[in-house]
Structure formats: C-alpha cells, structure tokens
Protein backbone atom coordinates (compact mmCIF):
# COMPACT_ATOMS: atom_id res chain seq x y z
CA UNK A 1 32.83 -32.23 -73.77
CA UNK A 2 35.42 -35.15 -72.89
CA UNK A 3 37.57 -34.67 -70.51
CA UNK A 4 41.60 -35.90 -70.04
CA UNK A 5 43.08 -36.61 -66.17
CA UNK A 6 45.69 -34.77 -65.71
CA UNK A 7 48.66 -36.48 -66.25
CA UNK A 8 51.69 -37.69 -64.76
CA UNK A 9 53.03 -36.75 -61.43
CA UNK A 10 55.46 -33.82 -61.16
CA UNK A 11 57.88 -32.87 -58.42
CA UNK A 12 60.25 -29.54 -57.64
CA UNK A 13 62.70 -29.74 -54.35
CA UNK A 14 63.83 -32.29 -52.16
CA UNK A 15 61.63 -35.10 -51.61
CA UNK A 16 60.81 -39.05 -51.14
CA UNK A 17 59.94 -40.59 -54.69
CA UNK A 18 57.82 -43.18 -52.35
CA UNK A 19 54.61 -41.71 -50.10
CA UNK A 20 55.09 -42.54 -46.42
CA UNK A 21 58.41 -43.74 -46.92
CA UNK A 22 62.26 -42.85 -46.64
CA UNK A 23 61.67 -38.81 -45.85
CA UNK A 24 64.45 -36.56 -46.77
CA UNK A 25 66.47 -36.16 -43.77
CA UNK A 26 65.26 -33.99 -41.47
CA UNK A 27 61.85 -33.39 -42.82
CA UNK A 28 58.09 -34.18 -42.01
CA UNK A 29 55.69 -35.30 -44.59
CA UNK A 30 52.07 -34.06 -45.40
CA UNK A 31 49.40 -35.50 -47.67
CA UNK A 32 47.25 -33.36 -49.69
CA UNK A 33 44.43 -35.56 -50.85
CA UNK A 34 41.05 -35.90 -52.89
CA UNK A 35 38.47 -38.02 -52.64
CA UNK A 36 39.27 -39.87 -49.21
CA UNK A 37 42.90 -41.24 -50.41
CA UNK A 38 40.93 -42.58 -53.40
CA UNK A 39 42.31 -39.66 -55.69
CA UNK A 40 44.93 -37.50 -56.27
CA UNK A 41 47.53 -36.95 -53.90
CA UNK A 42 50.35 -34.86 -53.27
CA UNK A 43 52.93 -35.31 -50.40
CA UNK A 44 54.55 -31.73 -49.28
CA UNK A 45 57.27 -32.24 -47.45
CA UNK A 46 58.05 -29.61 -44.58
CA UNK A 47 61.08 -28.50 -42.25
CA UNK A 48 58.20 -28.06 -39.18
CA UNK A 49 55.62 -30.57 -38.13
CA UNK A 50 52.41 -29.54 -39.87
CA UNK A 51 50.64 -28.94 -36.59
CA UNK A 52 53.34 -26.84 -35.11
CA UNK A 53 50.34 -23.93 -34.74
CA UNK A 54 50.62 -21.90 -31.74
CA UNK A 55 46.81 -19.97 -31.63
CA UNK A 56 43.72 -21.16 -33.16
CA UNK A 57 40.67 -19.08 -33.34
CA UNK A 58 37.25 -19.36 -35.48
CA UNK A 59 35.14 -21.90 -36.15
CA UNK A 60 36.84 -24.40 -37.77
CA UNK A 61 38.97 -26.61 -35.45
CA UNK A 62 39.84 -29.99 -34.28
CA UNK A 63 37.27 -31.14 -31.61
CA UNK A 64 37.43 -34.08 -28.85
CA UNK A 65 34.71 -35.06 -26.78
CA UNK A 66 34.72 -37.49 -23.88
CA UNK A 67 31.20 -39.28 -24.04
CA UNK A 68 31.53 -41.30 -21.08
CA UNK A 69 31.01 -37.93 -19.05
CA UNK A 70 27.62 -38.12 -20.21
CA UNK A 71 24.10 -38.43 -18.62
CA UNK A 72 22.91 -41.54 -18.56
CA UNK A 73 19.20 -41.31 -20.29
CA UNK A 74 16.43 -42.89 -19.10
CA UNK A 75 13.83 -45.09 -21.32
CA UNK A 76 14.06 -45.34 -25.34
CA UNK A 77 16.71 -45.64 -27.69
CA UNK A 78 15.37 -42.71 -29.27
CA UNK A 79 16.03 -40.57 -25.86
CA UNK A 80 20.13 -41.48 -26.66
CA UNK A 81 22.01 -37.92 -27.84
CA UNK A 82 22.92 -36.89 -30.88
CA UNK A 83 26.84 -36.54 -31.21
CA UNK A 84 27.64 -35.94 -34.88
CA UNK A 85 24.75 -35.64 -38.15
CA UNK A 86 24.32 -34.88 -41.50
CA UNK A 87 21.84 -35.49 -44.34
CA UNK A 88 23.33 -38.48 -44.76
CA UNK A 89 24.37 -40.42 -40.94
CA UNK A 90 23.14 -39.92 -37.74
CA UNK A 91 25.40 -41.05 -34.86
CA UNK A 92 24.27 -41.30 -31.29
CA UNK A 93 25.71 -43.19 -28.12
CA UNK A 94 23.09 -45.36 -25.39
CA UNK A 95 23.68 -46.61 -22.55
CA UNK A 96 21.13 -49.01 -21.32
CA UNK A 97 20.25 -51.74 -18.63
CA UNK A 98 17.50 -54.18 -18.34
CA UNK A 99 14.82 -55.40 -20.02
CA UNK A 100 13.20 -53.23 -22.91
CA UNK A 101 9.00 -53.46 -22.43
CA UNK A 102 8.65 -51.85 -26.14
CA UNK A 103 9.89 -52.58 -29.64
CA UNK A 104 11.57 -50.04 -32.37
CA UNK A 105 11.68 -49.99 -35.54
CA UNK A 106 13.77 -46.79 -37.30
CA UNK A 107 12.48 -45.95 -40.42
CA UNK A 108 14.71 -43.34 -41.63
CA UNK A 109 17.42 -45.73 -42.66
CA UNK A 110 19.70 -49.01 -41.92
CA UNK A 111 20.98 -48.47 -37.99
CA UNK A 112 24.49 -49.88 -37.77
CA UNK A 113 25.00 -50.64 -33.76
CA UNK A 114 28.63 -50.69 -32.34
CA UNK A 115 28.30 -52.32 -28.48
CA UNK A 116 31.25 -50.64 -27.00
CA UNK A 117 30.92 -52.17 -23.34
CA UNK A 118 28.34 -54.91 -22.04
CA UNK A 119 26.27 -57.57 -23.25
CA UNK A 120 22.63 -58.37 -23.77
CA UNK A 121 20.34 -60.23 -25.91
CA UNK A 122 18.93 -58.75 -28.80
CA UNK A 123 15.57 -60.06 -30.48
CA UNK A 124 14.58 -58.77 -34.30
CA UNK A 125 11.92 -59.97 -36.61
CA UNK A 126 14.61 -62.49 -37.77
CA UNK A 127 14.85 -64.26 -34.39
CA UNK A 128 17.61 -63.84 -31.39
CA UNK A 129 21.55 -63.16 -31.61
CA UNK A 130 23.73 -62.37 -28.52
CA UNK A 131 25.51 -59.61 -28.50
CA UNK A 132 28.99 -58.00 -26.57
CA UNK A 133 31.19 -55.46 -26.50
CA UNK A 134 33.01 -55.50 -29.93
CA UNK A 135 30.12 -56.35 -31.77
CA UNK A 136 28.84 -54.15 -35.27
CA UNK A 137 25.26 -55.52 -35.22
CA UNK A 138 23.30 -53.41 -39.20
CA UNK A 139 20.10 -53.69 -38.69
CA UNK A 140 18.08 -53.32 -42.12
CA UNK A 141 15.60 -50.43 -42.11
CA UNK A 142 12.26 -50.81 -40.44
CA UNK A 143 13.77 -53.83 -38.56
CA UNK A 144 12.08 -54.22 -35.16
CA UNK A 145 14.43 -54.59 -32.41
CA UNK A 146 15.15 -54.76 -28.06
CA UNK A 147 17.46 -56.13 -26.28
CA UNK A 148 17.64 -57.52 -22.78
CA UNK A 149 20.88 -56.50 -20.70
CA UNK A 150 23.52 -59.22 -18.90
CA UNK A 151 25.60 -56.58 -18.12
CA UNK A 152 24.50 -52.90 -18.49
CA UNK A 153 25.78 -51.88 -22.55
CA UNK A 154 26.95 -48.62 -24.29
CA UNK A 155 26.10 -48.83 -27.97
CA UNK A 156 26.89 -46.34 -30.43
CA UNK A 157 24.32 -46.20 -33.35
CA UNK A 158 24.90 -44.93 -36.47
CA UNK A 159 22.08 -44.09 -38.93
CA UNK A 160 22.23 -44.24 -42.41
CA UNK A 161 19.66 -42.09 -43.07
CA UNK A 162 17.43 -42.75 -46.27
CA UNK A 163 20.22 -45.06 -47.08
CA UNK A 164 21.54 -48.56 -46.84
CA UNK A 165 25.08 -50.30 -45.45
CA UNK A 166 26.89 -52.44 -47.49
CA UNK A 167 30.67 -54.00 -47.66
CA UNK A 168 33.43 -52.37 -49.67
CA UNK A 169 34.98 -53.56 -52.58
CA UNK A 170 38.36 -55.30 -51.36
CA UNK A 171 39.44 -54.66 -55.03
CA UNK A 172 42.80 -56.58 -55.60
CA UNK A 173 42.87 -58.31 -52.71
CA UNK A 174 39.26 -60.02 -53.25
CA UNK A 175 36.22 -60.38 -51.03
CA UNK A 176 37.78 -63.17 -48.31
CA UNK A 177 40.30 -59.99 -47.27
CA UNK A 178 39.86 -58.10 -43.86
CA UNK A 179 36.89 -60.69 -43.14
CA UNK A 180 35.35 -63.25 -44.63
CA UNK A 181 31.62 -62.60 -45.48
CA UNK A 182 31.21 -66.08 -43.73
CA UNK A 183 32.33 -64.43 -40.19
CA UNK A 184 29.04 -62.67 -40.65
CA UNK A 185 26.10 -64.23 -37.97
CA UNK A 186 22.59 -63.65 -38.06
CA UNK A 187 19.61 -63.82 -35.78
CA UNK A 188 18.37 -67.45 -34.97
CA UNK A 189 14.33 -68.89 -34.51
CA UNK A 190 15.78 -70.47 -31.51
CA UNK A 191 14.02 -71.47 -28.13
CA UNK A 192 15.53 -68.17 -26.69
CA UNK A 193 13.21 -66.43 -29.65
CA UNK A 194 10.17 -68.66 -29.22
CA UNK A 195 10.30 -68.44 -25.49
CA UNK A 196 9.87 -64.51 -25.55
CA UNK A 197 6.71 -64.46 -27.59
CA UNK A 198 3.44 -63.97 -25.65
CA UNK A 199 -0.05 -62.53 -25.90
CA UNK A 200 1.07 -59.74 -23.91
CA UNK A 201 0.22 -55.56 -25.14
CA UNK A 202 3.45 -54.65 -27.11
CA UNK A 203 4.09 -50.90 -27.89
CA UNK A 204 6.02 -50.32 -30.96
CA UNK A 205 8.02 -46.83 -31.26
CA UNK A 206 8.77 -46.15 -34.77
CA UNK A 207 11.21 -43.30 -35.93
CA UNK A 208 10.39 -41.29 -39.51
CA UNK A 209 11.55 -38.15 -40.92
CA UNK A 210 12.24 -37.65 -37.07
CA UNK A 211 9.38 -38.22 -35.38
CA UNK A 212 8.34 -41.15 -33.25
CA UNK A 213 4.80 -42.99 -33.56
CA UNK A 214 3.57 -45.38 -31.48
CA UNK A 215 2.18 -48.41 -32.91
CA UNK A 216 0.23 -51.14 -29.73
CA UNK A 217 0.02 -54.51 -30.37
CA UNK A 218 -2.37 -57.01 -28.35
CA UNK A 219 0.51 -59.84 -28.98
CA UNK A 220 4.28 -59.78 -29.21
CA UNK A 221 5.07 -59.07 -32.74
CA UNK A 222 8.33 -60.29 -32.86
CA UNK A 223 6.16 -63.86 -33.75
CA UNK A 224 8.19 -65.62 -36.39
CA UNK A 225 8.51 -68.90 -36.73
CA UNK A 226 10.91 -68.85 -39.58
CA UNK A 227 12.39 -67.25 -42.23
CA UNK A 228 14.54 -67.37 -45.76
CA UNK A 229 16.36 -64.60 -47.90
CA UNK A 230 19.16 -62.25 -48.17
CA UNK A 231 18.27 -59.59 -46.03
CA UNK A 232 18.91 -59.69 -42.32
CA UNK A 233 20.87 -58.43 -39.56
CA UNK A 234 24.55 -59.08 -38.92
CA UNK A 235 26.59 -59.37 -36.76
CA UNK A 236 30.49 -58.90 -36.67
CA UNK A 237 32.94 -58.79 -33.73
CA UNK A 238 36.20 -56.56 -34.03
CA UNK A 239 38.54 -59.61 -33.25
CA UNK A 240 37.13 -61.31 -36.18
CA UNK A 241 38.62 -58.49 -38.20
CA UNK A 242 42.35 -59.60 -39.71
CA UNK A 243 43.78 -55.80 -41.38
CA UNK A 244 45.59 -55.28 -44.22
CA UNK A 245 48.93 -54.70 -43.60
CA UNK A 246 52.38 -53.92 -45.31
CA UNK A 247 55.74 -54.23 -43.44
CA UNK A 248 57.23 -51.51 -46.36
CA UNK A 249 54.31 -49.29 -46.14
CA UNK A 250 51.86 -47.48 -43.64
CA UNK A 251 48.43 -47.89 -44.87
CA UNK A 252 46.00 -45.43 -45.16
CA UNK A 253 42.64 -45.79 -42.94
CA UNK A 254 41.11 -46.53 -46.27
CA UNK A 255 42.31 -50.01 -45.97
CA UNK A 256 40.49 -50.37 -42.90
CA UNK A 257 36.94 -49.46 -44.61
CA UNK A 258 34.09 -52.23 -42.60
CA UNK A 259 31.24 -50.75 -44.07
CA UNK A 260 30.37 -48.41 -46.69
CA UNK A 261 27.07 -46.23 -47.14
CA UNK A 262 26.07 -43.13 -49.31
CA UNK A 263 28.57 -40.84 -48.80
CA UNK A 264 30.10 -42.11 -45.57
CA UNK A 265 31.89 -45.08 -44.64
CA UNK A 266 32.69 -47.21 -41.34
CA UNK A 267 36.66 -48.12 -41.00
CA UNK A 268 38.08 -49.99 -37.55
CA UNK A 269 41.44 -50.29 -36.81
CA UNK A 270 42.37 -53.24 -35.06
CA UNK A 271 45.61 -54.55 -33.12
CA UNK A 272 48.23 -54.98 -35.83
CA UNK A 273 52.03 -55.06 -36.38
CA UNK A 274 53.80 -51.87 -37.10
CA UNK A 275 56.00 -51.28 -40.13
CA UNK A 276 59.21 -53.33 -40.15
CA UNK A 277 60.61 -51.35 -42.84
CA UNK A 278 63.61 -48.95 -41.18
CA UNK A 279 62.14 -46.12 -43.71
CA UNK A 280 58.53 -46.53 -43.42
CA UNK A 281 56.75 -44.18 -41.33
CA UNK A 282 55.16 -46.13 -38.55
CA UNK A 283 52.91 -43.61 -37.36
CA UNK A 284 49.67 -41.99 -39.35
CA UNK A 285 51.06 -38.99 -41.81
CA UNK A 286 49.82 -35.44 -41.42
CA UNK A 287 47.32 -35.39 -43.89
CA UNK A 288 44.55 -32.62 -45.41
CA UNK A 289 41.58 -34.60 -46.28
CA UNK A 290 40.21 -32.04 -47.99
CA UNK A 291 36.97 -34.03 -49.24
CA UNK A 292 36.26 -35.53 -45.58
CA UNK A 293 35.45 -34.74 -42.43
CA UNK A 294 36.73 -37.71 -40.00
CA UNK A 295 35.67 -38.91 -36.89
CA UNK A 296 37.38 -41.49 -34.51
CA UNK A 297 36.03 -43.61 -31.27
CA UNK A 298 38.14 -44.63 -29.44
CA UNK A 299 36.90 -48.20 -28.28
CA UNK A 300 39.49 -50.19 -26.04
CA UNK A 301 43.41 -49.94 -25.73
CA UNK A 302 46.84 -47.63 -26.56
CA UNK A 303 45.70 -45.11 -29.00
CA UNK A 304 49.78 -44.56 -30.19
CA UNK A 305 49.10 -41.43 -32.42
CA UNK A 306 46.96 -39.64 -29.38
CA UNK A 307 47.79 -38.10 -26.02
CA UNK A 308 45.52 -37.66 -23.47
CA UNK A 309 43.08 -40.03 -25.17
CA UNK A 310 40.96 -42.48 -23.02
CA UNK A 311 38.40 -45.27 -24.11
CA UNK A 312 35.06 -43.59 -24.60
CA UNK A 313 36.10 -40.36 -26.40
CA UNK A 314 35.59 -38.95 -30.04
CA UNK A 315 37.96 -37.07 -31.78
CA UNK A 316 36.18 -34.97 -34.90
CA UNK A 317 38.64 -33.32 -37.51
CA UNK A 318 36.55 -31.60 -40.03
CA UNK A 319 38.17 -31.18 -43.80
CA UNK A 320 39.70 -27.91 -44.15
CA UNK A 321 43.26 -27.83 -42.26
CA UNK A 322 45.94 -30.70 -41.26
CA UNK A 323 46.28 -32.90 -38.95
CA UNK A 324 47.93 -36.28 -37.70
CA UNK A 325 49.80 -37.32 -34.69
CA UNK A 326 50.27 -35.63 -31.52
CA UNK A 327 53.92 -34.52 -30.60
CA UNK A 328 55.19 -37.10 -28.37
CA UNK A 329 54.38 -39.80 -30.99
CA UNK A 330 56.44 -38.05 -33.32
CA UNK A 331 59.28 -39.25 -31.61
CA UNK A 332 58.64 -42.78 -32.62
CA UNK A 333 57.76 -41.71 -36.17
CA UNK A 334 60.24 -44.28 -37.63
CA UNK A 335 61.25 -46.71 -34.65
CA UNK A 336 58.17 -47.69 -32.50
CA UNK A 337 58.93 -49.21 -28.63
CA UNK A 338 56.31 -51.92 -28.69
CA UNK A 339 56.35 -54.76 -31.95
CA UNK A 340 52.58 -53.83 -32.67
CA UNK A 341 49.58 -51.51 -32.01
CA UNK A 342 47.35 -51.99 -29.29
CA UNK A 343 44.08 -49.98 -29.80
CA UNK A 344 40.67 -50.79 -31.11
CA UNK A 345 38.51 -47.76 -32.73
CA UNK A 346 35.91 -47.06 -34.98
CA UNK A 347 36.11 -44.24 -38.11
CA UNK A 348 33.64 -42.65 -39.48
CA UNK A 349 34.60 -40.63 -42.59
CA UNK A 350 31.97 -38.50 -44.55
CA UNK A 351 31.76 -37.28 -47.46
CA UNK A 352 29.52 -33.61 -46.51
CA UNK A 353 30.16 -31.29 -43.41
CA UNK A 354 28.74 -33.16 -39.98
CA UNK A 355 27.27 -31.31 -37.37
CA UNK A 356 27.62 -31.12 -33.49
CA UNK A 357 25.20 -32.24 -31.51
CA UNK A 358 23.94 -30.95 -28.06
CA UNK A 359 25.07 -34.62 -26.31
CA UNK A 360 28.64 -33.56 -27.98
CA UNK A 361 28.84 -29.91 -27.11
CA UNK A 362 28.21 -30.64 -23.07
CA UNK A 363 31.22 -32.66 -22.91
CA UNK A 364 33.31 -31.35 -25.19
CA UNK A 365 37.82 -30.93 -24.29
CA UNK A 366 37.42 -27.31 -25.43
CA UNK A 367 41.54 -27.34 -25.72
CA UNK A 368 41.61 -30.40 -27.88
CA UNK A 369 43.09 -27.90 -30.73
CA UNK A 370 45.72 -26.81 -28.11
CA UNK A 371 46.86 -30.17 -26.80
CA UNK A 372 49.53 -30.39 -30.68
CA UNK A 373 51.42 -26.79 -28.79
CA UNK A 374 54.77 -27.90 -27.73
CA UNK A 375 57.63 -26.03 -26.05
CA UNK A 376 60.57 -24.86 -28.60
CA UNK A 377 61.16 -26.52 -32.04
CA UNK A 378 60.32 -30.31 -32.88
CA UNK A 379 63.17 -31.95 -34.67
CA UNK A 380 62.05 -34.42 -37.19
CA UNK A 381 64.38 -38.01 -36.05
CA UNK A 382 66.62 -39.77 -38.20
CA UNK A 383 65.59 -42.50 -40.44
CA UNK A 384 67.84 -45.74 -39.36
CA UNK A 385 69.47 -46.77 -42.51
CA UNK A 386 69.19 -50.33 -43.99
C-alpha cells in the first residue's frame, strides 16, 4: 500500500516559528525528535526547564561514569573493560605502557581507536603511523595491530561489531566540509616498519564471536614490504576537524557526525564560536531523542552545558525522557561569558538500547540524575533584543 508523509507543520499556543531561536519570553524550549534529528521534530515550549524533576526512581535514568577511577589492567587489549555494548558497537577504554610482545587482530568488526592521553607507535599489516592523544585511528577488520608506548596512552576502542566505519554524507555542504578526506594519514613501509621485523616467535591473539585464539608465528608477521589499494587504516586528529557552524543557529550534534556505522554513529565536538545571534540559543536544547540512546566522553577542556564534569568521564542518556543542560548553564542560555567553546568530546549515538558494562557500573556517579535538582524555581532569562 503507498504511503503519504504527513504533511505540513501545525502549531496551537505561543511559540517561536524558528527551532532554537527567539523563545517566547519567558519560556524554555524542548525538542521532540525522530530518527536522530534526521526526522520529524516538534519543539514544545514550556514555562519550567524540562529537567526541573525533583525524584527519580526505576531503571531508566541518566548515568555518568568517571573512567579514570578505573583499574589499570594488566596485559592485552582484550583484558580492557567493557563500558557500553550492543549488537551493534562495543566500546571499551585501555590504558597501556610499553612495548606489546604479541599482535591482535579483532575479527568481530572494524575497531575505531580514540587515544585520549599519550603517545606511542602503532605497527599494522600496512606499515607504521604515530599516534597521540587526539587521534581516531579505524582499523579495518582482521587488521593486525601493537603499539609501542612514548608516553603511557588511554585509548578508547569502539567496535563495530559485524560491521564496517565509514564517513557521512556532508549532503549540501559537500565532502571537503568538517574535514577534508585528504587530512586522512595512513600507515607507512618506512624504516621504523622494516626495522621491527625479525625472525623472532610472534603470538597472535585474535578476537571472534568473543573469544580469543591464539595464533604463534616463528617470524614477525607484520612482514610487508609494500602495499596498494583502498583499504587501510586512518588516522585523524581532532584539531584537524573545522565544525559546521551558524552564527543564527545552534546546530544539532548531527552536524558533528565523524564517522558513521550500522546503526550508530561517531560525532566530536570541537572548540568553536558560539552563536552571535542575540536570539539564538547558545547552549544545547532540551531534547527527547526518542530513537537514540547517546553517549558523551568527555576528552579535554570546559564542557559549558555540564557541571561537575571532568576529562575522563562518560555521560550515557538513554532514549526515553529529556534532557540537556545542567542549571547553571541555563543562565547563559542566550548570552555566553567567553566568545567560543572550549571542550573536546566524542558522541556516540545508537540507534538500539546499549548496555552497561561491569568496567562502567564500578565507577559509576550514582547521583548523576540528581545533579539537574536546584533550589526554588528557574527563571528562563531574557532574550536581548536586536
């Protein structure tokens, strides 16, 4: 049977005819959304902040976790805990320091590595690329990998399990936007790569469905002495990235989209100027993503819609109530202190429920949920006219 959209957008009461823009005096806005700001939207507009709750109780709840409170575990890659999984990603957080004596290889899916702190050498089948904090380093399935610390690193991982990583469409503002695919490296045959070969017993841990196998070379098999193609590992530094931006307009995290896989994608927000526009909200908008749960790390910086936020933690808001900026950053909802943002973090959005895992759990901020309660009303400020 065909099927019609339905069709123009309506409106009842006072509101803004613009999203994000010009509120009605006195008045806080929330997004109801589909389909990860990709579909149909509707922007309520309410006389109480949206997170004005005073209890919370059940399952369902915003979580924070500080991951540099944990453990620090000892050997593979595949010892590092599980924070947040589904079906469809796996994300994890290592912390390592010397000189790996074995190889991996993950065969459950394209590994996207985020180096949060530290820096280290990291040699693949394709050859040898130098790596830092800042770095996104995808590693195709099945790639062999290990890395040799300068300076002890914290890496998060993030699996793309049975599934590949690939760039999103910039759509109207074509593929040079955000970064060019040139800013891309790859691995090298250098002398670095050729020096590290040897005759030397080589253990190889793979990962599938799970599991690890071990795999003992007599020789280094990380042999190459060339290659040519379209598939290898990149690499991409944060700094590289330039963001969208609109002086008129805050933009949703959408626009910030790195990397896209099945049902999930990779945004980073970045330093960038805030809204110039005396109507524009300069500060993200209460939102329900009702489609997505969404996850933030928070890499290096001011995080200006968080309290109590340090480098190092996660934030997890599953789909299924509101949320958006803290209370104190309210007050600069429409006139900001500082000319631009200062923060650097990484979003995962995805598309089916994620689940917490036992690395998460043991250092969880069990009052995360609590830390939007405020004392007496919150006014919403005034918009200064034009």
């Amino acid at each position: 049977m065909a099927t019609t959209p339905i069709g123009l957008p309506r409106s009842s009461g006072t509101h803004s005819r613009q999203a994000h823009c010009d509120l009605p005096e006195g008045t806080f806005e929330r997004e109801l959304g589909k389909e990860g700001f990709f579909g149909p939207a509707t922007q309520m507009y309410h006389r109480h902040p949206p997170t004005g709750w005073t209890s919370w109780s059940g399952p369902l709840r915003p979580r924070a976790f500080d991951l540099t409170k944990l453990p620090v575990p000892a050997g593979t890659v595949w010892d590092a805990p599980v924070i947040l999984h589904n079906a469809s990603v796996q994300m994890r957080i290592w912390n390592f320091a010397g000189k790996m004596d074995h190889l991996v290889r993950n065969a459950d899916g394209d590994e996207l590595l985020f180096v949060h702190k530290g820096r280290a050498a990291l040699f693949t089948d394709y050859g040898h690329l130098e790596i830092a904090a800042g770095d996104y380093v995808m590693l195709p399935r099945s790639t062999m990998w290990r890395i040799e610390t300068a300076e002890p690193v914290t890496m998060l991982l993030f699996e793309a399990t049975n599934g590949s990583y690939s760039l999103p469409d910039r759509g109207m503002v074509g593929r040079h936007a955000v970064f060019d695919p040139g800013m891309l490296d790859v691995p090298a045959i250098d002398e670095a790569f050729l020096a590290q070969q040897d005759e030397k017993e080589w253990p190889v841990l793979i990962r599938r469905r799970g599991e690890i196998s071990t795999v003992v070379y007599p020789f280094n098999p990380l042999d190459a002495v060339g290659w040519q193609g379209d598939l290898a590992p990149v690499r991409l530094n944060v700094r590289d990235i330039r963001p969208l931006m609109s002086h008129r307009y805050h933009l949703p995290p959408s626009a910030h989209s790195t990397f896209v896989a099945n049902r999930f994608v990779i945004c980073t927000f970045v330093p960038r100027p805030f809204e110039s526009d005396p109507g524009a909200l300069k500060v993200p908008f209460f939102h329900n993503n009702d489609d997505y749960d969404e996850v933030i790390f928070y890499h290096a910086g001011d995080f200006f819609s968080r309290d109590n936020i340090h480098p190092g933690m996660v934030t997890f808001h599953p789909c299924g109530f509101t949320h958006g900026p803290h209370p104190k950053a309210l007050s600069r909802m429409f006139e900001q202190t500082k000319t631009a943002t200062d923060e650097y973090a990484v979003m995962l959005d995805t598309r089916d429920a994620l689940e917490v895992g036992e690395g998460a759990s043991s250092v969880e901020w069990g009052d995360y949920a609590e830390s939007w309660k405020v004392a007496g009303p919150v006014t919403a400020p005034a918009i200064r006219k034009r």
